[in-house]
N, C-alpha and C. Protein backbone atom coordinates (compact mmCIF):
# COMPACT_ATOMS: atom_id res chain seq x y z
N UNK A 1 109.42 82.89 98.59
CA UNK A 1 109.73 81.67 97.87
C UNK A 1 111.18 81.69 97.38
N UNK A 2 111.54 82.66 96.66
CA UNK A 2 112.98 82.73 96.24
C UNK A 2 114.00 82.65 97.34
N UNK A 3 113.56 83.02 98.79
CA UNK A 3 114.58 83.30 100.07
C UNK A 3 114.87 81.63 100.26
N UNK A 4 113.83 81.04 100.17
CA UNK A 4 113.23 79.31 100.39
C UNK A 4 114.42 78.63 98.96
N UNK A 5 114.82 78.90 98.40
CA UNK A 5 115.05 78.26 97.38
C UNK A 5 116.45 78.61 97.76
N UNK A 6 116.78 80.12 97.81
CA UNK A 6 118.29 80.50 98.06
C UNK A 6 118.99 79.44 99.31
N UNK A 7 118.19 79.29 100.22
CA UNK A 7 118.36 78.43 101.75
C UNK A 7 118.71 77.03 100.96
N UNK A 8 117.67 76.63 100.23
CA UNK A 8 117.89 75.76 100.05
C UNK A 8 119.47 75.06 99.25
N UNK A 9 119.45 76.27 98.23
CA UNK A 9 121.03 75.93 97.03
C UNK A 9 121.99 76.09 98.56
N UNK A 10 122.10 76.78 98.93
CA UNK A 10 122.97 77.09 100.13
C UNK A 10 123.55 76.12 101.08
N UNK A 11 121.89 75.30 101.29
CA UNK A 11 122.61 74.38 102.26
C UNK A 11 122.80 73.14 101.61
N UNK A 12 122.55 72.94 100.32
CA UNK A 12 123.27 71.64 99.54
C UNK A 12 124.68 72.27 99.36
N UNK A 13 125.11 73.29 98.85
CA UNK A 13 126.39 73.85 98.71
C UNK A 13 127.05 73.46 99.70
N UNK A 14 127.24 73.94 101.11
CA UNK A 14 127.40 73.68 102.35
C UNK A 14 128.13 71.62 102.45
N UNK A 15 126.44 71.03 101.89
CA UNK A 15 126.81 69.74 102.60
C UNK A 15 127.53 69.23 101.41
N UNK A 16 127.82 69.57 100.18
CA UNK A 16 129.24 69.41 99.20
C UNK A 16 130.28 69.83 99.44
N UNK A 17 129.98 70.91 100.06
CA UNK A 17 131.85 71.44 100.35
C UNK A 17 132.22 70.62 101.29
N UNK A 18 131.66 70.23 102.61
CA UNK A 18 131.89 69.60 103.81
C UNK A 18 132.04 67.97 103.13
N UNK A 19 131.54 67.52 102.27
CA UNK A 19 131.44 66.17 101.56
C UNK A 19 133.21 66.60 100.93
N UNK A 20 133.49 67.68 100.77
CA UNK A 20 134.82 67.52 99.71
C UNK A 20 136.14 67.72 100.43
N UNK A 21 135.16 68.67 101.88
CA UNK A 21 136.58 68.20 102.78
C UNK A 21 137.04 67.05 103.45
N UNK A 22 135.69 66.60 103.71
CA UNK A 22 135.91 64.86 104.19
C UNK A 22 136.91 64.29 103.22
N UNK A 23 136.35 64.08 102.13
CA UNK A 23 137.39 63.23 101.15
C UNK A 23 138.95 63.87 100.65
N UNK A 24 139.13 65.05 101.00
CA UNK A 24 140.42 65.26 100.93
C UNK A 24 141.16 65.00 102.05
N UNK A 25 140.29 65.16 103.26
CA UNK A 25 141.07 64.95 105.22
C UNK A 25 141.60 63.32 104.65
N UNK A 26 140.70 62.46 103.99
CA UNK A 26 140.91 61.02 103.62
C UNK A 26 141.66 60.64 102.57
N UNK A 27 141.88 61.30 101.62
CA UNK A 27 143.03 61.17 100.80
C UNK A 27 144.29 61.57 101.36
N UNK A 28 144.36 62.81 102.05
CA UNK A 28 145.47 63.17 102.89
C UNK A 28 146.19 62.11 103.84
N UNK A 29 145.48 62.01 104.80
CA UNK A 29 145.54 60.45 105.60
C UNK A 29 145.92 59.45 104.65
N UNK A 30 145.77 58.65 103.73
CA UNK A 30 146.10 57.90 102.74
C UNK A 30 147.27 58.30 102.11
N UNK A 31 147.51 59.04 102.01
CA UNK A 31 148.71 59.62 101.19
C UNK A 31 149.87 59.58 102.41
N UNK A 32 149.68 59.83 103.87
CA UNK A 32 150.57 60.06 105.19
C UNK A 32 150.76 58.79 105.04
N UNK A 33 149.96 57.70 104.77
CA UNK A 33 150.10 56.30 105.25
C UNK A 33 151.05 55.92 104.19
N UNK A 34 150.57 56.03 102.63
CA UNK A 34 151.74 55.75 101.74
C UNK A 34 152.87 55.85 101.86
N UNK A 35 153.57 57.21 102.14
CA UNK A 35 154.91 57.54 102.78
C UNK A 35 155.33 57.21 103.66
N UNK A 36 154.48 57.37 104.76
CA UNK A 36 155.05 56.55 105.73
C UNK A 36 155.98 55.38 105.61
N UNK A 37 154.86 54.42 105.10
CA UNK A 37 155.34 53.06 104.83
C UNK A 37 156.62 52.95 103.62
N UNK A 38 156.47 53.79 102.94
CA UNK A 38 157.73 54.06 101.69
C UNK A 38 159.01 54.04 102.84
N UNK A 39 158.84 55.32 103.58
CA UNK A 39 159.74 55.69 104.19
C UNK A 39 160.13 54.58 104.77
N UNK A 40 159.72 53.86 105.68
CA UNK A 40 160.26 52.94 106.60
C UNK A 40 160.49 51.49 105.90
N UNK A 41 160.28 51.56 104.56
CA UNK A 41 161.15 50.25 103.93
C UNK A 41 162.28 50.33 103.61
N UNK A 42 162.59 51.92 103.33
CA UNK A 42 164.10 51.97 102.73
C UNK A 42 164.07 52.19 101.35
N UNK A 43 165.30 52.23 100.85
CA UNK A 43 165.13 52.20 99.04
C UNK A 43 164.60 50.74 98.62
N UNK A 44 164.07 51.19 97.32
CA UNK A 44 163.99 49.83 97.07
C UNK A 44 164.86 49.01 95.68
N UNK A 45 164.22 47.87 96.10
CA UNK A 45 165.36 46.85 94.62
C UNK A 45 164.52 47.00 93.59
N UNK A 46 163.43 47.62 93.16
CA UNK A 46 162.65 47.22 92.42
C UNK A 46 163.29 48.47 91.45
N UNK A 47 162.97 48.33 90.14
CA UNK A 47 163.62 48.29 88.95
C UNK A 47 162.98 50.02 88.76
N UNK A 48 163.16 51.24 88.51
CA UNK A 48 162.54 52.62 87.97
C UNK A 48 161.77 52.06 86.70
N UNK A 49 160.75 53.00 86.85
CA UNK A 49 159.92 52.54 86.26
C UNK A 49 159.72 54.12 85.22
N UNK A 50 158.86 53.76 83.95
CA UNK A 50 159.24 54.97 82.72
C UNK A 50 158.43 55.83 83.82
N UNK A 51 157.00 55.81 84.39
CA UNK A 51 156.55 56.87 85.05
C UNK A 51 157.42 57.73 86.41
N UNK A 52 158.14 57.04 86.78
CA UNK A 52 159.06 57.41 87.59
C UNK A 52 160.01 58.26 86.97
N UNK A 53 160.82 57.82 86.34
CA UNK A 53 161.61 58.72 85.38
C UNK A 53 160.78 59.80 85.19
N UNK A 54 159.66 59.81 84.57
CA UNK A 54 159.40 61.19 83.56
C UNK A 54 158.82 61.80 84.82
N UNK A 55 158.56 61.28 85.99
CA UNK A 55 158.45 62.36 87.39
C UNK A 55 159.59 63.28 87.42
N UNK A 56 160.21 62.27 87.64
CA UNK A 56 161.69 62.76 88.53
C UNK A 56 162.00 63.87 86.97
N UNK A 57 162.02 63.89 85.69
CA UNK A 57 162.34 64.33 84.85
C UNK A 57 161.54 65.89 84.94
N UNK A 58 160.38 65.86 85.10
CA UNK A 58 159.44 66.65 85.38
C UNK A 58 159.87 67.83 86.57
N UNK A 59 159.70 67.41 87.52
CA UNK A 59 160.10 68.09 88.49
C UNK A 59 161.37 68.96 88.64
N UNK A 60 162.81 68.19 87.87
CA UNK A 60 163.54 69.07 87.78
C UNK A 60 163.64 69.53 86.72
N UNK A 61 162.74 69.53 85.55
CA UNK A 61 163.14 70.80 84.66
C UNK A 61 161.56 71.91 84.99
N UNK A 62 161.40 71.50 86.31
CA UNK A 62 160.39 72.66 86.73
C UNK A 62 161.38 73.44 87.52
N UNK A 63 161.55 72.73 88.83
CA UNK A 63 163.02 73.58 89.44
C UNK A 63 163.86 74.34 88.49
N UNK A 64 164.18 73.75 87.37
CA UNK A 64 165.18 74.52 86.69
C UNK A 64 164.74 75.90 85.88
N UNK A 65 163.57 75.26 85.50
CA UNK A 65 162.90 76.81 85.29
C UNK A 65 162.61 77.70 86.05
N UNK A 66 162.36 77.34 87.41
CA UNK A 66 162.31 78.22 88.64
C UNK A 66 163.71 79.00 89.00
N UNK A 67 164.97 78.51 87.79
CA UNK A 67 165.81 79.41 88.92
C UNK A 67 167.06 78.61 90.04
N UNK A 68 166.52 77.13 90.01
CA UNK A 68 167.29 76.40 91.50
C UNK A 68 167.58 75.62 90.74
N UNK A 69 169.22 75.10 91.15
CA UNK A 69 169.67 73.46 90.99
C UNK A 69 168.57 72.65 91.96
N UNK A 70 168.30 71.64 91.00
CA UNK A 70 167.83 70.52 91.26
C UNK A 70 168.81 69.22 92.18
């Protein structure tokens, strides 16, 4: 009975992990498509935005703690 039960947690485990790679293969893909399309508009006219800033702000005082000009 317990071998029956172990099989069982196992193969729900199984069809979650495989459920979590699906949705990351699909966020991935989604995310290729975002850039993509970023990429091939060019810069844009549209105005920085505060979340943008505190990215871009973010990132290089991570670099900078790492050691590298940003």
């Amino acid at each position: 009975m317990e071998d029956k039960e172990h099989a069982h947690r196992d193969a729900h485990f199984q069809e979650e992990l495989d459920s979590l790679k699906a949705s990351m293969a699909h966020i991935a893909s989604l995310l290729e498509q975002v850039l993509r399309n970023a990429l091939s508009k060019g810069p844009s006219n549209r105005p920085v935005t505060f979340f943008q800033i505190q990215a871009t702000t973010q990132v290089e005082e991570r670099v900078r703690e790492q050691g590298q000009d940003p």
